[in-house]
N, C-alpha and C. Protein backbone atom coordinates (compact mmCIF):
# COMPACT_ATOMS: atom_id res chain seq x y z
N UNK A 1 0.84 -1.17 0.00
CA UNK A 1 0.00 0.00 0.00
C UNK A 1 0.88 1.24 0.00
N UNK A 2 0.57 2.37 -0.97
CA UNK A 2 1.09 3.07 -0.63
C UNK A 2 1.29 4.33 0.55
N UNK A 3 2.38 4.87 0.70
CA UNK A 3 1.81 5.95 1.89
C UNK A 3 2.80 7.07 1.45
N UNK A 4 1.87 8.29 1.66
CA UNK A 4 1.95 9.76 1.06
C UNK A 4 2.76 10.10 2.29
N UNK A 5 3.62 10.93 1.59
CA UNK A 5 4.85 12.19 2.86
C UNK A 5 3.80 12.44 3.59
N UNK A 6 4.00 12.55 4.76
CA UNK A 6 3.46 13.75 5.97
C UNK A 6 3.57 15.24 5.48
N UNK A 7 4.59 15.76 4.56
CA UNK A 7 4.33 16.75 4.40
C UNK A 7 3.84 17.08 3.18
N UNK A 8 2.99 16.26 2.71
CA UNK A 8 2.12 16.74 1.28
C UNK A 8 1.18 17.38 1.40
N UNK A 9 0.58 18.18 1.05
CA UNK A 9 -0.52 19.13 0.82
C UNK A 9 -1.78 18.85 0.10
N UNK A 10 -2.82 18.97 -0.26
CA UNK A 10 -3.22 18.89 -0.82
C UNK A 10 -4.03 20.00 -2.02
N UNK A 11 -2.94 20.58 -2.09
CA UNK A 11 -3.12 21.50 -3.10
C UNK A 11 -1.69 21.68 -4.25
N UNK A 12 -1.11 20.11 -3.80
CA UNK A 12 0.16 20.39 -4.93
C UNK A 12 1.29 20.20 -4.40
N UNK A 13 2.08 20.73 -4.97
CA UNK A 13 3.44 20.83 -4.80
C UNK A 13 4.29 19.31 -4.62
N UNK A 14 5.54 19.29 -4.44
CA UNK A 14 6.91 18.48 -4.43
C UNK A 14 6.28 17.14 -3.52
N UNK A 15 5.81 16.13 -3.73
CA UNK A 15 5.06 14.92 -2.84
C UNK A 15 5.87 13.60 -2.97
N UNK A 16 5.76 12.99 -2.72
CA UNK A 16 6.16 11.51 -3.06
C UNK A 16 5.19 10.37 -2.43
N UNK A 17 5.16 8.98 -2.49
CA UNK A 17 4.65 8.20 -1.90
C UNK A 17 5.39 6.91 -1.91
N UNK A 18 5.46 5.95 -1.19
CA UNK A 18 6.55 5.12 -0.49
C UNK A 18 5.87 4.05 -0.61
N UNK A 19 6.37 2.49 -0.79
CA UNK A 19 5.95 0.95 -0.34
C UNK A 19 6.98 0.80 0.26
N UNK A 20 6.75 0.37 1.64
CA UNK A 20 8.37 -0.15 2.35
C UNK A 20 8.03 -1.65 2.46
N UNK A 21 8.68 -2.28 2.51
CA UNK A 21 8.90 -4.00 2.93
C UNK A 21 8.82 -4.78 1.58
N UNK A 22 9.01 -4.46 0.39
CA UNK A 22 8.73 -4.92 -0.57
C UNK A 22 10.39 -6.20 -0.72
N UNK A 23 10.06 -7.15 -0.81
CA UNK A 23 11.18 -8.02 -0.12
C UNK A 23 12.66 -6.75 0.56
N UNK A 24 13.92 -6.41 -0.23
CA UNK A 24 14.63 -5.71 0.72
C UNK A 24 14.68 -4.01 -0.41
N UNK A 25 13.48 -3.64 -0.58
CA UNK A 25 13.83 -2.47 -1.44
C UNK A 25 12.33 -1.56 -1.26
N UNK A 26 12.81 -0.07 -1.28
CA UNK A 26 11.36 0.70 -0.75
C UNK A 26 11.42 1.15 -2.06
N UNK A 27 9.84 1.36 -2.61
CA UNK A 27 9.52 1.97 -4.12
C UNK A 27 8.74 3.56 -3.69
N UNK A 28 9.15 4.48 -4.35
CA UNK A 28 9.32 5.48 -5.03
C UNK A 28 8.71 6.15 -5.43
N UNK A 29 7.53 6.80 -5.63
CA UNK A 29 6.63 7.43 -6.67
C UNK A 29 6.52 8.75 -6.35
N UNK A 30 6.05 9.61 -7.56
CA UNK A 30 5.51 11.09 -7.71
C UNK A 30 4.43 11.20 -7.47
N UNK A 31 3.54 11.79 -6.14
CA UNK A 31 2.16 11.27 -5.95
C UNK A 31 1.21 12.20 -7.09
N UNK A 32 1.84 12.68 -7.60
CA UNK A 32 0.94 13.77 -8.38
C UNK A 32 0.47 12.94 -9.63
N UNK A 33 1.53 11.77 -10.13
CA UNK A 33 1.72 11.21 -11.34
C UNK A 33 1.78 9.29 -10.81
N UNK A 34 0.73 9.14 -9.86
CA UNK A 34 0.53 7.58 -9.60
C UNK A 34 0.82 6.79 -10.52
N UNK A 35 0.65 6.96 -12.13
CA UNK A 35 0.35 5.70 -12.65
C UNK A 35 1.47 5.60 -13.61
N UNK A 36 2.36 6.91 -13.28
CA UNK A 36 3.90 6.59 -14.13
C UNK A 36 4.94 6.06 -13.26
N UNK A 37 6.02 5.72 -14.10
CA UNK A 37 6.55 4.89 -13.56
C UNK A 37 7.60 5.20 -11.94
N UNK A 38 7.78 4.08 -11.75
CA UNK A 38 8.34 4.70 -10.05
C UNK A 38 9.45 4.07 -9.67
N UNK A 39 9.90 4.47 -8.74
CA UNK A 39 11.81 3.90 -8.16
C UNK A 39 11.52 3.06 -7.52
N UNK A 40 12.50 2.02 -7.36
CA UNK A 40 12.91 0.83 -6.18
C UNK A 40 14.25 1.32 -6.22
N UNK A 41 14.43 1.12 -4.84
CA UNK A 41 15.85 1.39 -4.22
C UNK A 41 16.12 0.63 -3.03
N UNK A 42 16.97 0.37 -2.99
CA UNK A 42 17.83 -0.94 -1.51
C UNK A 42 16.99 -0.22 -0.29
N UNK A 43 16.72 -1.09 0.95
CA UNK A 43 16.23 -0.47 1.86
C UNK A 43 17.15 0.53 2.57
N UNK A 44 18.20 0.00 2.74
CA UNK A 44 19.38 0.61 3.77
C UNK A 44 19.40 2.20 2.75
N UNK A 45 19.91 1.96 1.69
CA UNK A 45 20.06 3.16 0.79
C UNK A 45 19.37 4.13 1.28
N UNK A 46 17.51 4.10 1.62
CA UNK A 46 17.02 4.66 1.87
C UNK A 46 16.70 5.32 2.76
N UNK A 47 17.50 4.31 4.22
CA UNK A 47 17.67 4.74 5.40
C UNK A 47 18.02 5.54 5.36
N UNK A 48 19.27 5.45 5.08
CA UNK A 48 20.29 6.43 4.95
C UNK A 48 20.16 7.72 4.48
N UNK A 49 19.47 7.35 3.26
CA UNK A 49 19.17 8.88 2.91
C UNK A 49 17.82 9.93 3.91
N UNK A 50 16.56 8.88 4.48
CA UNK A 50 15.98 9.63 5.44
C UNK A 50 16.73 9.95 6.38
N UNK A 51 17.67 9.12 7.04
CA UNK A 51 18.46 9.76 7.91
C UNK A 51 19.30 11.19 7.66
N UNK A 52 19.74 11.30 6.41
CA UNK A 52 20.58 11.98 6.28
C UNK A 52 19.62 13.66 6.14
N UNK A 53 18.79 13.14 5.77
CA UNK A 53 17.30 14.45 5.46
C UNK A 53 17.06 14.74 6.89
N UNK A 54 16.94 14.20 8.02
CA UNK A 54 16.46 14.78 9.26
C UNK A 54 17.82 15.42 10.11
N UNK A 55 18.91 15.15 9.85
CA UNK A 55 20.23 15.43 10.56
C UNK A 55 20.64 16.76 9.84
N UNK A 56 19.65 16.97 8.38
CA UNK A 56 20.08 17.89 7.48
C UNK A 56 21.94 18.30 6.79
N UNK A 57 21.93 16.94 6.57
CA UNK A 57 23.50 16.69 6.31
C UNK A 57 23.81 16.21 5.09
N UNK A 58 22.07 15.90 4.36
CA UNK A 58 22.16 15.93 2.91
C UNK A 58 22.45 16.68 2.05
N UNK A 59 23.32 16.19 1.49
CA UNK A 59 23.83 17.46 -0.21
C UNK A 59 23.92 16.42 -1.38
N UNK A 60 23.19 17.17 -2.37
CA UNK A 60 22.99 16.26 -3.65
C UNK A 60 24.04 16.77 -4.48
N UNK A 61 24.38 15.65 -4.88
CA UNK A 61 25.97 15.84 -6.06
C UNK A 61 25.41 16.61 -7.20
């Protein structure tokens, strides 16, 4: 099932939506654009990167 950011709006803007437990990889989507296509990525990967979003220590190359 999917589940929408906590910080989505519902009037728009930058959203995503998440499947976690999918054997070891969380999938990805643009919630604005459900039915195109969407990311799988390693679970840890993803840890990591939420982690790195709340410590605010993320910088994109």
């Amino acid at each position: 099932m999917w589940r929408k950011s906590s910080y989505s709006q519902d009037h728009g803007g930058n959203c995503i939506e998440t499947v976690l437990g999918i054997r070891d990889f969380v999938a990805v989507r643009d919630s604005k654009r459900p039915c195109h296509a969407n990311v799988a990525v390693p679970s840890s990967a993803w840890s990591s990167f939420v982690d790195a979003i709340r410590r605010e220590t993320f910088t994109s190359a």
